[in-house]
C-alpha atoms as a PDB file:
ATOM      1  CA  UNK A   1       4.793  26.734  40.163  1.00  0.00           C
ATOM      2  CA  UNK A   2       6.757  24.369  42.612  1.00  0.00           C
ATOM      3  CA  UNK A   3       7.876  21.246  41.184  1.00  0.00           C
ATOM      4  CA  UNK A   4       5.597  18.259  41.596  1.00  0.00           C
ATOM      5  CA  UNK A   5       8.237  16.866  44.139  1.00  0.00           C
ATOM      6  CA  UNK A   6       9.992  20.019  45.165  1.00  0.00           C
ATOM      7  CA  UNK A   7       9.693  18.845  49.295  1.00  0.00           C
ATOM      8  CA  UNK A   8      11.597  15.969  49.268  1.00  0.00           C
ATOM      9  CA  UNK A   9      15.679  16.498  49.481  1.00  0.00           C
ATOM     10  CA  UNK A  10      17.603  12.858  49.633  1.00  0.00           C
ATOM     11  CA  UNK A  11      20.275  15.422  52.346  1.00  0.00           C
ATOM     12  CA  UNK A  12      16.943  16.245  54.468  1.00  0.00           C
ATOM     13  CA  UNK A  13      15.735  12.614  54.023  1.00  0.00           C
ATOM     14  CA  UNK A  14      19.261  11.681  55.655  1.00  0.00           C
ATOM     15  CA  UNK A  15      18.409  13.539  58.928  1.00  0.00           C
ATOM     16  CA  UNK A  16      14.831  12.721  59.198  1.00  0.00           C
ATOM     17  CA  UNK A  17      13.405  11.325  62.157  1.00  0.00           C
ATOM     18  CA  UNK A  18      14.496   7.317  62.849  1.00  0.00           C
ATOM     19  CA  UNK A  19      11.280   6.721  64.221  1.00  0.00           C
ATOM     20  CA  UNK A  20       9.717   7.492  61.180  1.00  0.00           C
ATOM     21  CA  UNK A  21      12.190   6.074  58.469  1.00  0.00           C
ATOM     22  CA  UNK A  22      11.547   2.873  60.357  1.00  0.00           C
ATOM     23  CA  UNK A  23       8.160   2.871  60.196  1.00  0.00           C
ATOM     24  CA  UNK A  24       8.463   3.239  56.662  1.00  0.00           C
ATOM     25  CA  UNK A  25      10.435   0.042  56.011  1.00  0.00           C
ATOM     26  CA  UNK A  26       8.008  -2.156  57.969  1.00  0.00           C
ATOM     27  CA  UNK A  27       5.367  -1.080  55.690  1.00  0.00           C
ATOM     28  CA  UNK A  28       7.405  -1.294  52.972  1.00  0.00           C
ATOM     29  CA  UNK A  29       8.089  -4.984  53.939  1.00  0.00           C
ATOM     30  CA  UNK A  30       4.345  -5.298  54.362  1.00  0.00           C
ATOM     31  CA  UNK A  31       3.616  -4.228  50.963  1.00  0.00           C
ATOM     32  CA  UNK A  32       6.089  -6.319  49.827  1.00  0.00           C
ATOM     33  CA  UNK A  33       4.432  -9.433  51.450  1.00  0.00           C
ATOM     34  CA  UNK A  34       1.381  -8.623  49.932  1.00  0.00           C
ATOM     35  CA  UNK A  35       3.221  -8.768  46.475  1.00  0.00           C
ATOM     36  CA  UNK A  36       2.636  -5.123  45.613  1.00  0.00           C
ATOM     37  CA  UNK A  37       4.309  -3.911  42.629  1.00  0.00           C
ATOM     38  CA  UNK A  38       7.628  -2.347  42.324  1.00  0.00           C
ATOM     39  CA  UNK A  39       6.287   0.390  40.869  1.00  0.00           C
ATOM     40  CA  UNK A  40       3.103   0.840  43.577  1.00  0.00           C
ATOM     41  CA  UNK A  41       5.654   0.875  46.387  1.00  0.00           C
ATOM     42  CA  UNK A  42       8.111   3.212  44.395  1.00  0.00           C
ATOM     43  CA  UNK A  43       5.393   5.623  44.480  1.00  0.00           C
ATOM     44  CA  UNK A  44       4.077   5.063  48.191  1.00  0.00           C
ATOM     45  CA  UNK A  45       7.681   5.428  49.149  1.00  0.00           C
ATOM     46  CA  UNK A  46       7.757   8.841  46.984  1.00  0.00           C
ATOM     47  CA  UNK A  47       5.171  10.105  48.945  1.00  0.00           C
ATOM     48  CA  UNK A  48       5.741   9.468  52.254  1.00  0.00           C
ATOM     49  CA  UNK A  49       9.497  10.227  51.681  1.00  0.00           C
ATOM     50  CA  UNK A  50       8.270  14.017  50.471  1.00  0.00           C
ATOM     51  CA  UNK A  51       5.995  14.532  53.559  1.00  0.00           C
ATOM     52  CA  UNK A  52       8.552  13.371  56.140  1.00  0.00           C
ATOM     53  CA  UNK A  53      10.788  15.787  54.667  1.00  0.00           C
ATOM     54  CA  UNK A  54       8.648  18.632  55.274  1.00  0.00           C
ATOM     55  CA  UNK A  55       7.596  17.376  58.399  1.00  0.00           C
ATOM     56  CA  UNK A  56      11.699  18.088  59.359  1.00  0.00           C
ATOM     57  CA  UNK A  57      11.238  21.487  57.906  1.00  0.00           C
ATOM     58  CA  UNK A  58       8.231  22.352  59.189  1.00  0.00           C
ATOM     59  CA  UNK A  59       7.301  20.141  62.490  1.00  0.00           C
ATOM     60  CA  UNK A  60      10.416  19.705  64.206  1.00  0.00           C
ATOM     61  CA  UNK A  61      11.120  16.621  62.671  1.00  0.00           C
ATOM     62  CA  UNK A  62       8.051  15.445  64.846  1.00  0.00           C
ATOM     63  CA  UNK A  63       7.547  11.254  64.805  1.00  0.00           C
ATOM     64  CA  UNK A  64       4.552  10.681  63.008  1.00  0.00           C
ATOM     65  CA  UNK A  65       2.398   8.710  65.049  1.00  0.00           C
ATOM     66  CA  UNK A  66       2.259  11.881  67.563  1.00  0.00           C
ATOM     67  CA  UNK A  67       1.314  14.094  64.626  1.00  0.00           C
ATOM     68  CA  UNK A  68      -2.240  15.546  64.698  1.00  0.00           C
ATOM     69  CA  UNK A  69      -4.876  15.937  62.096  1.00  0.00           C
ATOM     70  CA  UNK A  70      -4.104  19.958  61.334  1.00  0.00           C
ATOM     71  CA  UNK A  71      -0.597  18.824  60.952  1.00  0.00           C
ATOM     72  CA  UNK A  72      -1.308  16.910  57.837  1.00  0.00           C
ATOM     73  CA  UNK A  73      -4.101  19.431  56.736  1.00  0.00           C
ATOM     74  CA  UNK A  74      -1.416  21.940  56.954  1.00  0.00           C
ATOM     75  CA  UNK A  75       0.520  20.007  54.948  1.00  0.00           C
ATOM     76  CA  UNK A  76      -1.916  19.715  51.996  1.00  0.00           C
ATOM     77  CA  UNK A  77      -2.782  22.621  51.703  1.00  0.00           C
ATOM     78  CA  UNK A  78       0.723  23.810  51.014  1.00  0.00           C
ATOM     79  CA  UNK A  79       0.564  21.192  49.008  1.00  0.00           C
ATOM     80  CA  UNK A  80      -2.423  22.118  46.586  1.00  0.00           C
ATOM     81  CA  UNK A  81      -0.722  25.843  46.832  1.00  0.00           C
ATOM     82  CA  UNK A  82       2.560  24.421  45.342  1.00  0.00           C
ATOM     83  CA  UNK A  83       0.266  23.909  42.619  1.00  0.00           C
ATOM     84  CA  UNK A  84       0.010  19.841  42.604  1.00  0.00           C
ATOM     85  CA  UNK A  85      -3.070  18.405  41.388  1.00  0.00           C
ATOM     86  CA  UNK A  86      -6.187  17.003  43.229  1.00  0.00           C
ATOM     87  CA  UNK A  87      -5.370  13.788  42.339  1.00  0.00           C
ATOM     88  CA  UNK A  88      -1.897  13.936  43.180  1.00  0.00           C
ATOM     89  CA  UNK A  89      -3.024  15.497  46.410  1.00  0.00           C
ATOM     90  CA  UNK A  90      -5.368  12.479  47.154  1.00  0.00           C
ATOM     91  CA  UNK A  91      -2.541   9.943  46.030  1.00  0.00           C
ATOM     92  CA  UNK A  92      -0.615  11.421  48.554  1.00  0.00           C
ATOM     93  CA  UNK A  93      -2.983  10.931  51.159  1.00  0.00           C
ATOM     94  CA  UNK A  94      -3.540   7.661  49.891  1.00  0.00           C
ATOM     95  CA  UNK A  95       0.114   6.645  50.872  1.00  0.00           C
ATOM     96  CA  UNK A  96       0.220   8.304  54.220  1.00  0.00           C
ATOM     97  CA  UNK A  97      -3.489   6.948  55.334  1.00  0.00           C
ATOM     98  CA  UNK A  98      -2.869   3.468  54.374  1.00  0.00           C
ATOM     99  CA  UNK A  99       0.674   3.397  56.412  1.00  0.00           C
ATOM    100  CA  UNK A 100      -0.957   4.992  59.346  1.00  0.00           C
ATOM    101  CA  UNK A 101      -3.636   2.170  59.313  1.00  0.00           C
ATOM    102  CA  UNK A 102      -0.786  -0.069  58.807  1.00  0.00           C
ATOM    103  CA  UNK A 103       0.492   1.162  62.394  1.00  0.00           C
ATOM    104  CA  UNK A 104      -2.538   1.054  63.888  1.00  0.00           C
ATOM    105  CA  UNK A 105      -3.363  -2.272  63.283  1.00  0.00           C
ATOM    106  CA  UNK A 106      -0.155  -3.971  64.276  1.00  0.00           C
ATOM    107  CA  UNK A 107      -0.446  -3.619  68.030  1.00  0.00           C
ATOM    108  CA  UNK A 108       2.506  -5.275  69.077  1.00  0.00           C
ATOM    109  CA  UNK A 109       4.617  -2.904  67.580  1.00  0.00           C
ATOM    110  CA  UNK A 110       3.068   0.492  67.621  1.00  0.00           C
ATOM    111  CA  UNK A 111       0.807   2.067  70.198  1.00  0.00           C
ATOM    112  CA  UNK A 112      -1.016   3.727  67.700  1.00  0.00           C
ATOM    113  CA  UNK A 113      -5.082   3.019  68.349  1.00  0.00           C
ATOM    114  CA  UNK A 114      -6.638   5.656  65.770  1.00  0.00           C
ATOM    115  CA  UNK A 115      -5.667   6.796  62.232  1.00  0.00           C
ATOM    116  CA  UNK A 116      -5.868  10.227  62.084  1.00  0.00           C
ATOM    117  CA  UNK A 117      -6.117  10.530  58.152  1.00  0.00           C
ATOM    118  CA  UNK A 118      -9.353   8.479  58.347  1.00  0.00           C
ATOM    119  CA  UNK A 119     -11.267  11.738  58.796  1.00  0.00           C
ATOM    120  CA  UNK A 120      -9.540  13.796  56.361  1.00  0.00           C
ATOM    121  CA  UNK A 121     -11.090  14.333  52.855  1.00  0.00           C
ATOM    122  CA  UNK A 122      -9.610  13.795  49.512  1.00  0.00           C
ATOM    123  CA  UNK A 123     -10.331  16.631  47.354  1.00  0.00           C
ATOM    124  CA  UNK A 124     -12.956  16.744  44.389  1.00  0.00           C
ATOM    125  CA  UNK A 125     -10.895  15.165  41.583  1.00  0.00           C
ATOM    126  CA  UNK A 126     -10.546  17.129  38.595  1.00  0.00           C
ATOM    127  CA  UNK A 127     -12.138  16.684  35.632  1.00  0.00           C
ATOM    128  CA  UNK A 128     -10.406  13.401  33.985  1.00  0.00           C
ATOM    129  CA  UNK A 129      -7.139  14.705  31.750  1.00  0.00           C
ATOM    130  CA  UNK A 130      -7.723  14.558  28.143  1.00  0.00           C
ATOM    131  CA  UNK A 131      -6.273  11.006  26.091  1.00  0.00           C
ATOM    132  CA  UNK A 132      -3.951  12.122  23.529  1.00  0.00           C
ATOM    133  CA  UNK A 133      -3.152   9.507  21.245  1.00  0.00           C
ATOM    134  CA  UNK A 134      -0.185   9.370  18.404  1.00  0.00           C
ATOM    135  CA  UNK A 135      -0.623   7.703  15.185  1.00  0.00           C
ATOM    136  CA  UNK A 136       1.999   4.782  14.192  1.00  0.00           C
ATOM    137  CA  UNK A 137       3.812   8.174  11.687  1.00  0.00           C
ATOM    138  CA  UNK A 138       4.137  10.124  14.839  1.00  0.00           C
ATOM    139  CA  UNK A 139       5.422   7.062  16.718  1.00  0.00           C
ATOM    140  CA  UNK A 140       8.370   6.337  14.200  1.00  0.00           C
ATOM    141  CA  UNK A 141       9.111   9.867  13.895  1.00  0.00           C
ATOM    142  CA  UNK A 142      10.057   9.798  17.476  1.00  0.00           C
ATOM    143  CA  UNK A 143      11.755   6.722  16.998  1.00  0.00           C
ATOM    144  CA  UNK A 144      13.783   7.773  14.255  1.00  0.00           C
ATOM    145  CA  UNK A 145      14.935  10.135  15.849  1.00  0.00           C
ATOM    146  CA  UNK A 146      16.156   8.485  19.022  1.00  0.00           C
ATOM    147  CA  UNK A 147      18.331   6.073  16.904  1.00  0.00           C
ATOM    148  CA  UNK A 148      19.442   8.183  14.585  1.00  0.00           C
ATOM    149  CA  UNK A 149      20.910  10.315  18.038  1.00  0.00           C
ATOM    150  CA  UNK A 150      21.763   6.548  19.312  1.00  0.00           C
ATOM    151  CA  UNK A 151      19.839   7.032  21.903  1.00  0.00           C
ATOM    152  CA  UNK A 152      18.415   2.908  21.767  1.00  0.00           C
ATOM    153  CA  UNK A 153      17.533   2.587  25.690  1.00  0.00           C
ATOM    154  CA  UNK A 154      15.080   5.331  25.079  1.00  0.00           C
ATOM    155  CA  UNK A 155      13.907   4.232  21.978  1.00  0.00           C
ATOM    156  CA  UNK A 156      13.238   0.392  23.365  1.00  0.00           C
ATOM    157  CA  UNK A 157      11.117   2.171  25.893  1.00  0.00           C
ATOM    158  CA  UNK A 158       9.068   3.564  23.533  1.00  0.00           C
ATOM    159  CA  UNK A 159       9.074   0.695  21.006  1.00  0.00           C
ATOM    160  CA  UNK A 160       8.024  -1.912  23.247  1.00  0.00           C
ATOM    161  CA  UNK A 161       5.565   0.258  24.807  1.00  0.00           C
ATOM    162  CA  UNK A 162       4.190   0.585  21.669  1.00  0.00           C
ATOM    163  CA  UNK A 163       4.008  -2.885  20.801  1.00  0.00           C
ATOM    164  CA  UNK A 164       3.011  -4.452  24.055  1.00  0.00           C
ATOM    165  CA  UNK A 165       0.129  -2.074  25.259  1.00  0.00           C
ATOM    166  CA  UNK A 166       2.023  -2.377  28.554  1.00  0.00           C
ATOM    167  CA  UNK A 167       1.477   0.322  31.324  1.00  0.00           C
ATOM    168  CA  UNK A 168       4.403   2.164  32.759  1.00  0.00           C
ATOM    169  CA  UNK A 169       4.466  -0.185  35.657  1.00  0.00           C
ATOM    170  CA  UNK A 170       4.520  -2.937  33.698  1.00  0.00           C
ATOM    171  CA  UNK A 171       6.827  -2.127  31.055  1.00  0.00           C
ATOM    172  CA  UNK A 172       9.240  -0.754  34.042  1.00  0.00           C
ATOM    173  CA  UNK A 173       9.147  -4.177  35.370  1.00  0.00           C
ATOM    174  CA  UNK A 174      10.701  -6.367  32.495  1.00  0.00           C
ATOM    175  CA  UNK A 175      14.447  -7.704  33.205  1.00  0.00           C
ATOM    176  CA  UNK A 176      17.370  -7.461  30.411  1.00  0.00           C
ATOM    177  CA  UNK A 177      17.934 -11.391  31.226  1.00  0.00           C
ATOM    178  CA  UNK A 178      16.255 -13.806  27.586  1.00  0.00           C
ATOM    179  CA  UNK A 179      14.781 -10.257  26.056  1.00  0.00           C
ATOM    180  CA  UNK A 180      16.555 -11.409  22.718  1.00  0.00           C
ATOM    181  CA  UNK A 181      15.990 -14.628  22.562  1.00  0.00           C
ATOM    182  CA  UNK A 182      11.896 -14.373  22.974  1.00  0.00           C
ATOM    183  CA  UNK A 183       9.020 -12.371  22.027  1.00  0.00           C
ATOM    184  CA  UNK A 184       7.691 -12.172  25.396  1.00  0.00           C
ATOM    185  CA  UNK A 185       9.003 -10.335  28.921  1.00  0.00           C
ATOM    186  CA  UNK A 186       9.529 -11.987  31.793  1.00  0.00           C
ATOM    187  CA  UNK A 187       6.697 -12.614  33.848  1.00  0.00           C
ATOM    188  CA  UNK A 188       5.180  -8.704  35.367  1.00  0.00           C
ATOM    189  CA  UNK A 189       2.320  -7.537  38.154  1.00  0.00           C
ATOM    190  CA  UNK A 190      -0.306  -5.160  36.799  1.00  0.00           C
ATOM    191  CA  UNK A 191      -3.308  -4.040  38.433  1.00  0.00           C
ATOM    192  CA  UNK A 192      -5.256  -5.741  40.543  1.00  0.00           C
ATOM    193  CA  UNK A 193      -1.867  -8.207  41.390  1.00  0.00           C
ATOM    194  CA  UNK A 194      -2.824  -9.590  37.283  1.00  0.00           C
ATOM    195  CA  UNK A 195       0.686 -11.039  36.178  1.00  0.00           C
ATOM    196  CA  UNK A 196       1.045 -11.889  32.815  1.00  0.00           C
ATOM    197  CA  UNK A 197       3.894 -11.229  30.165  1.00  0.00           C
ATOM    198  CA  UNK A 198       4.592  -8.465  27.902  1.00  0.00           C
ATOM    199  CA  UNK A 199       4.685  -9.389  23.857  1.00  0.00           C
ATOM    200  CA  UNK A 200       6.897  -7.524  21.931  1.00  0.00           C
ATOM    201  CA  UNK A 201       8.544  -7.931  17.803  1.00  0.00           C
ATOM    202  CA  UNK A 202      11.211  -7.914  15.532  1.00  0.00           C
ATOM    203  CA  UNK A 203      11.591  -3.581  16.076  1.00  0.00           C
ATOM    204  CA  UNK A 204      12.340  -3.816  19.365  1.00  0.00           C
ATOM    205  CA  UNK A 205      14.580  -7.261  19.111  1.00  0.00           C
ATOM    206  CA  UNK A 206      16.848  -5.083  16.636  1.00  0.00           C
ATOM    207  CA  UNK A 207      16.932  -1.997  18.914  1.00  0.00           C
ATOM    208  CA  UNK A 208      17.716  -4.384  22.086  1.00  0.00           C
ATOM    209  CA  UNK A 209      20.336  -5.541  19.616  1.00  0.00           C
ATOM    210  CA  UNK A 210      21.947  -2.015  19.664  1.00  0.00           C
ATOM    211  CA  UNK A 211      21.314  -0.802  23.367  1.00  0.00           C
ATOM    212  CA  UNK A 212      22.982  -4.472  24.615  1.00  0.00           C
ATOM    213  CA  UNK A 213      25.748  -3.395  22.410  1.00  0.00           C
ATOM    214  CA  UNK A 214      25.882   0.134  24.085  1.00  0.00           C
ATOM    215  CA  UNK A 215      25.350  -1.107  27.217  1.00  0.00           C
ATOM    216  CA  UNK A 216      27.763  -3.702  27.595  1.00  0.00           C
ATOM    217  CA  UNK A 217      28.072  -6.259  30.594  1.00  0.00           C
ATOM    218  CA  UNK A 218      27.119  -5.359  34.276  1.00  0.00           C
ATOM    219  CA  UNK A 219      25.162  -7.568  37.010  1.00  0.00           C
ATOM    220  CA  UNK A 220      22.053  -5.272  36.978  1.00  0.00           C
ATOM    221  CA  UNK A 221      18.995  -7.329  36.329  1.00  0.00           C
ATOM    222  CA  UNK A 222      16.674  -4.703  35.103  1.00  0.00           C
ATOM    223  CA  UNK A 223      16.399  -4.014  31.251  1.00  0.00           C
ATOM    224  CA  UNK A 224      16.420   0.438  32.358  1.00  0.00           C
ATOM    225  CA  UNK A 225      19.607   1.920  33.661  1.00  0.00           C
ATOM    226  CA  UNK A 226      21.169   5.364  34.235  1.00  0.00           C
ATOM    227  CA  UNK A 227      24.440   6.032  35.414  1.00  0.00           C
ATOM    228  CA  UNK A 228      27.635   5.417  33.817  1.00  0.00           C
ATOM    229  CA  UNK A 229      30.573   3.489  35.136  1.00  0.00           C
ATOM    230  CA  UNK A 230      30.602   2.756  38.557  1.00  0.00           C
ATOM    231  CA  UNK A 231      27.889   4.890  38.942  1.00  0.00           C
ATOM    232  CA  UNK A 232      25.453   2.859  36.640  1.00  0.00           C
ATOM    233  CA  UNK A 233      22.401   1.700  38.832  1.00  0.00           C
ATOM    234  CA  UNK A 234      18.515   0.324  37.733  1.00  0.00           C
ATOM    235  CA  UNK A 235      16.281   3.784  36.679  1.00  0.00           C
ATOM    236  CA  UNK A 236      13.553   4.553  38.772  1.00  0.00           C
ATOM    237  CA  UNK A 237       9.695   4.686  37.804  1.00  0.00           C
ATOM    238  CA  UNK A 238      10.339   8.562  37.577  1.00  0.00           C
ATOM    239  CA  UNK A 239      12.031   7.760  34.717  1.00  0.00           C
ATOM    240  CA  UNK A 240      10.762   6.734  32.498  1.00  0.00           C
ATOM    241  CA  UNK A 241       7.930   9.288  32.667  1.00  0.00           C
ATOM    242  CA  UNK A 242      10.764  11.773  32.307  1.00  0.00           C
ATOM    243  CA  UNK A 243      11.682  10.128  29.075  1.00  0.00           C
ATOM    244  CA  UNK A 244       8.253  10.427  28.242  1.00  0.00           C
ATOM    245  CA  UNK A 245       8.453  14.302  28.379  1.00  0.00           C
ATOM    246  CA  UNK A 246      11.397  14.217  26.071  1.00  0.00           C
ATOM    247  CA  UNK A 247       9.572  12.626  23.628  1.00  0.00           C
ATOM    248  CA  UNK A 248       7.009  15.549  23.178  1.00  0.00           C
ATOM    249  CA  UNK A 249       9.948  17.823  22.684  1.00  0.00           C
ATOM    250  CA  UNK A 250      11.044  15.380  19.623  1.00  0.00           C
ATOM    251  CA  UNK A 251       7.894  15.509  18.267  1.00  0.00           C
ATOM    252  CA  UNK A 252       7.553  19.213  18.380  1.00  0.00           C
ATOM    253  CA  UNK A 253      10.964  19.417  16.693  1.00  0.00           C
ATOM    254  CA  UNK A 254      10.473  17.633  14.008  1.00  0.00           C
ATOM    255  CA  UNK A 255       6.941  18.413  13.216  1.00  0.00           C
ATOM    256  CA  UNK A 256       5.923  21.388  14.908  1.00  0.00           C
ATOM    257  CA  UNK A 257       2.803  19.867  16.824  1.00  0.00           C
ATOM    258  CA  UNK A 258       3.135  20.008  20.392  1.00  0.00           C
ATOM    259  CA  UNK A 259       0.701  17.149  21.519  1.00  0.00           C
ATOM    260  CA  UNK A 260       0.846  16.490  25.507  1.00  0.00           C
ATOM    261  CA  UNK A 261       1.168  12.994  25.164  1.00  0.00           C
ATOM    262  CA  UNK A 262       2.054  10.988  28.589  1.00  0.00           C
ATOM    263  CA  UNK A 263       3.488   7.240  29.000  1.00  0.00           C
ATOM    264  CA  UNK A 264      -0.251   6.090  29.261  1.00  0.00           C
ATOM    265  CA  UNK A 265      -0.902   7.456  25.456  1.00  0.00           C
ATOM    266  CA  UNK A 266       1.429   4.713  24.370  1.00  0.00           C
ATOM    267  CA  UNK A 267      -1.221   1.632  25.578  1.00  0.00           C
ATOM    268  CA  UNK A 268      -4.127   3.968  24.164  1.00  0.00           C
ATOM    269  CA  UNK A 269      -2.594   4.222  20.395  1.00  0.00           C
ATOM    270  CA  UNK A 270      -1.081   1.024  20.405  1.00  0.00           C
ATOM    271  CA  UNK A 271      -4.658  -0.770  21.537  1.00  0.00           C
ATOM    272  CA  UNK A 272      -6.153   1.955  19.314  1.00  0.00           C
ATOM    273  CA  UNK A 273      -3.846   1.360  15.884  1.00  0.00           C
ATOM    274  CA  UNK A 274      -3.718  -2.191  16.559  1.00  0.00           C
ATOM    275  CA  UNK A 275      -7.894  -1.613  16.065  1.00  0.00           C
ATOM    276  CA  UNK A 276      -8.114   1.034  12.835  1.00  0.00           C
ATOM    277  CA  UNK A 277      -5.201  -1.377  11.050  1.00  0.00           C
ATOM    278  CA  UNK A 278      -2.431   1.376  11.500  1.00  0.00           C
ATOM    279  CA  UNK A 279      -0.257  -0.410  13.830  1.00  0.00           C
ATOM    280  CA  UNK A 280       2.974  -1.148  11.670  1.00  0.00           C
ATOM    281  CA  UNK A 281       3.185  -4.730  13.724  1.00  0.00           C
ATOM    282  CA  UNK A 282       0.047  -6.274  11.963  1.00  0.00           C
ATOM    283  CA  UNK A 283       2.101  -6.366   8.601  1.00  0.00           C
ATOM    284  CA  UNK A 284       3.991  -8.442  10.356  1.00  0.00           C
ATOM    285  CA  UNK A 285       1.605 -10.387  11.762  1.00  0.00           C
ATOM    286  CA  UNK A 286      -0.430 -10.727   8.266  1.00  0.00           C
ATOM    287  CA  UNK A 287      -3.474  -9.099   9.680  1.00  0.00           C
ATOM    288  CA  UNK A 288      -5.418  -6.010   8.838  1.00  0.00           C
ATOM    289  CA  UNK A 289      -6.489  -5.439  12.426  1.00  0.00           C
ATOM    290  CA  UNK A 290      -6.994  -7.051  15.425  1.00  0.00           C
ATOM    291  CA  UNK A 291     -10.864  -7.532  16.707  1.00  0.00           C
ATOM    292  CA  UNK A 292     -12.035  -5.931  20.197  1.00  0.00           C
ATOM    293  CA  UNK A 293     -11.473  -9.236  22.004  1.00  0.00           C
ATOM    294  CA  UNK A 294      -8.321  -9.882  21.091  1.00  0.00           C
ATOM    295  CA  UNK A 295      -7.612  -6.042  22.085  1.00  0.00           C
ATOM    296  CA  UNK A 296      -8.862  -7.401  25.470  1.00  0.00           C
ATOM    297  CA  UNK A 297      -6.727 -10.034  25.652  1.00  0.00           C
ATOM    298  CA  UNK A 298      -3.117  -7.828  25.020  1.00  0.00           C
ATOM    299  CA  UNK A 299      -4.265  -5.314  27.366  1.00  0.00           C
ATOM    300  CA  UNK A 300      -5.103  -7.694  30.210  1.00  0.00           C
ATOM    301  CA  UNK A 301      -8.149  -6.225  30.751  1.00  0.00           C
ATOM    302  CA  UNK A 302     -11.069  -7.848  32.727  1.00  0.00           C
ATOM    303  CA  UNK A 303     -13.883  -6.752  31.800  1.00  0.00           C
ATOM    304  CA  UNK A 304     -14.142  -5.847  27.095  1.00  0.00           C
ATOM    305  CA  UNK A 305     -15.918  -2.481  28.140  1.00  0.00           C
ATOM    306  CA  UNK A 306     -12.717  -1.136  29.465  1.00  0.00           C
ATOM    307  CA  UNK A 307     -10.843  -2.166  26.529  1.00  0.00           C
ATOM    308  CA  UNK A 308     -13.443   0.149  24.374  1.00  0.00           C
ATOM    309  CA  UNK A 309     -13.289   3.018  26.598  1.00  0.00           C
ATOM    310  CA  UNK A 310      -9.234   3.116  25.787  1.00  0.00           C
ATOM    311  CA  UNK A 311     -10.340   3.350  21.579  1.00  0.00           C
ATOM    312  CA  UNK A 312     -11.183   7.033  20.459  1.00  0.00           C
ATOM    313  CA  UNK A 313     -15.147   7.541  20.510  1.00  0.00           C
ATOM    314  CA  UNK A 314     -16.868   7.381  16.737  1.00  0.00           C
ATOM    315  CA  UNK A 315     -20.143   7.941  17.280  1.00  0.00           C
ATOM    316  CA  UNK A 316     -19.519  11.415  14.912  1.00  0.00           C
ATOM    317  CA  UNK A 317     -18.298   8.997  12.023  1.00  0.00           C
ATOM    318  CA  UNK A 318     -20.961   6.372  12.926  1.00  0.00           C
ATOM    319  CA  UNK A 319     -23.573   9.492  12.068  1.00  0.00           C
ATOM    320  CA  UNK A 320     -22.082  11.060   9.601  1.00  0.00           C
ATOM    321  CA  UNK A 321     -21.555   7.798   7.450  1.00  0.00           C
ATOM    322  CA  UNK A 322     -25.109   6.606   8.219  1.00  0.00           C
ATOM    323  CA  UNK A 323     -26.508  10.196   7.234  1.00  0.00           C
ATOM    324  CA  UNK A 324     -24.200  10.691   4.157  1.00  0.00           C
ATOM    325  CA  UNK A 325     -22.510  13.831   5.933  1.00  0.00           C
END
């Protein structure tokens, strides 16, 4: 199976098309403007990047804007038969539909009167992945692990997942600059342009006590790096998802389950422990549990029925203790 981003090549990138590089940094201005996240226009950016590179391959390096509908249809389909997902398929269209309607409606600039992608179908999203969640045991085995290897960037990624309930996007957002010195991030942009801060505990205060120490001084603002030397630059969304993956390796190690956990199974357990009085931060906080609206509250969710549909279902145990099964 071809890897999920197996198109794009930053030496192809270099000799794509000006006309359409440039198109993609006025939308990525746009997005910008429109306060986007970082994380939203990583991932538009991803996207676009990986079509325009097969585009060179596979279109004569063709601008864009003069590209026709069974140009793109061509592309998705070797897409799907790369073996990328139907929603990844549809994300992708997402990115390249909504910057062709950014051409089209900015007149002065681009003579571009109809979006193409309009007509062009998303496929029938799959059924939704299964939630895998980790209990707080798994969660420290993992994180034993990682300092035990010194490995405290990775485990502060995990740990203050963990504890905040933060999404990727959000957790990718928060800045090195005060992280000891508080118990909440700097101010971040979740869905729906929500911005709020991340709270976080004495665990990950000692392990940003270690990583600092590892890390040493440089001018780069964000709290996730990679590199070394003069090489050392911020991590990209990517990432930390690729960290992610590592983890499941750890956990298979050292226990022999292989659970397909992703970043998103973080916000799950942590609402969900935080709930069934697991969560090792409520002795801490002198609680047994924290109630459903409180739940609400850490997750930054609108609405307290999304906050429930992130807890494991227990209608069985409901029955079964109401039955005496």
């Amino acid at each position: 199976m071809t890897k999920r981003n197996s198109f794009y090549s930053p030496t192809i990138f270099e000799q794509v098309n000006k006309e359409n590089t440039a198109l993609l940094n006025d939308y990525i201005l746009e997005l910008k403007s429109k306060r986007k996240s970082e994380g939203t226009i990583y991932q538009y950016a991803s996207d676009i990047k990986m079509f325009f590179c097969w585009a060179f391959n596979n279109l004569n390096n063709k601008f864009v804007l003069d590209m026709k509908k069974r140009d793109f249809r061509r592309f998705f389909l070797e897409l799907q038969e790369s073996g990328a997902s139907a929603a990844r398929i549809n994300r992708v269209q997402c990115s390249l539909r909504n910057m062709l309607e950014f051409a089209s409606e900015d007149e002065d600039e681009y003579d571009y009167p109809i979006n193409v992608m309009k007509n062009i179908k998303g496929l029938q999203k799959e059924e939704v992945r299964e939630i895998h969640f980790l209990t707080d045991e798994q969660i420290d085995i993992i994180l034993n692990y990682l300092i035990n290897k010194k490995q405290y960037q990775k485990a502060l990624y995990l740990s203050l997942s963990y504890e905040s309930a933060g999404r990727r996007n959000e957790v990718f957002q928060v800045l090195k600059e005060g992280f000891l010195e508080n118990n909440k991030t700097n101010i971040v942009q979740g869905k729906r342009g929500k911005k709020f801060q991340l709270l976080y505990f004495s665990r990950s205060k000692e392990i940003a006590k270690l990583y600092f120490e590892q890390r040493g001084s440089d001018d780069i603002d964000s709290l996730w790096i990679v590199g070394k030397g003069e090489d050392r630059r911020p991590a990209q969304y990517e990432t930390l998802y690729n960290w992610c993956m590592s983890f499941r390796k750890i956990l298979f190690k050292e226990t022999g389950e292989l659970i397909e956990f992703n970043p998103h199974s973080f916000r799950h357990s942590s609402l969900t422990n935080y709930e069934n009085g697991t969560h090792y931060v409520l002795k801490e906080l002198g609680k047994e549990k924290l109630e459903l609206n409180v739940l609400k509250t850490l997750a930054n969710h609108s609405d307290i029925s999304t906050t429930q549909s992130y807890l494991p279902n227990k209608d069985a145990e409901i029955l079964a203790e109401a039955f005496g099964l």
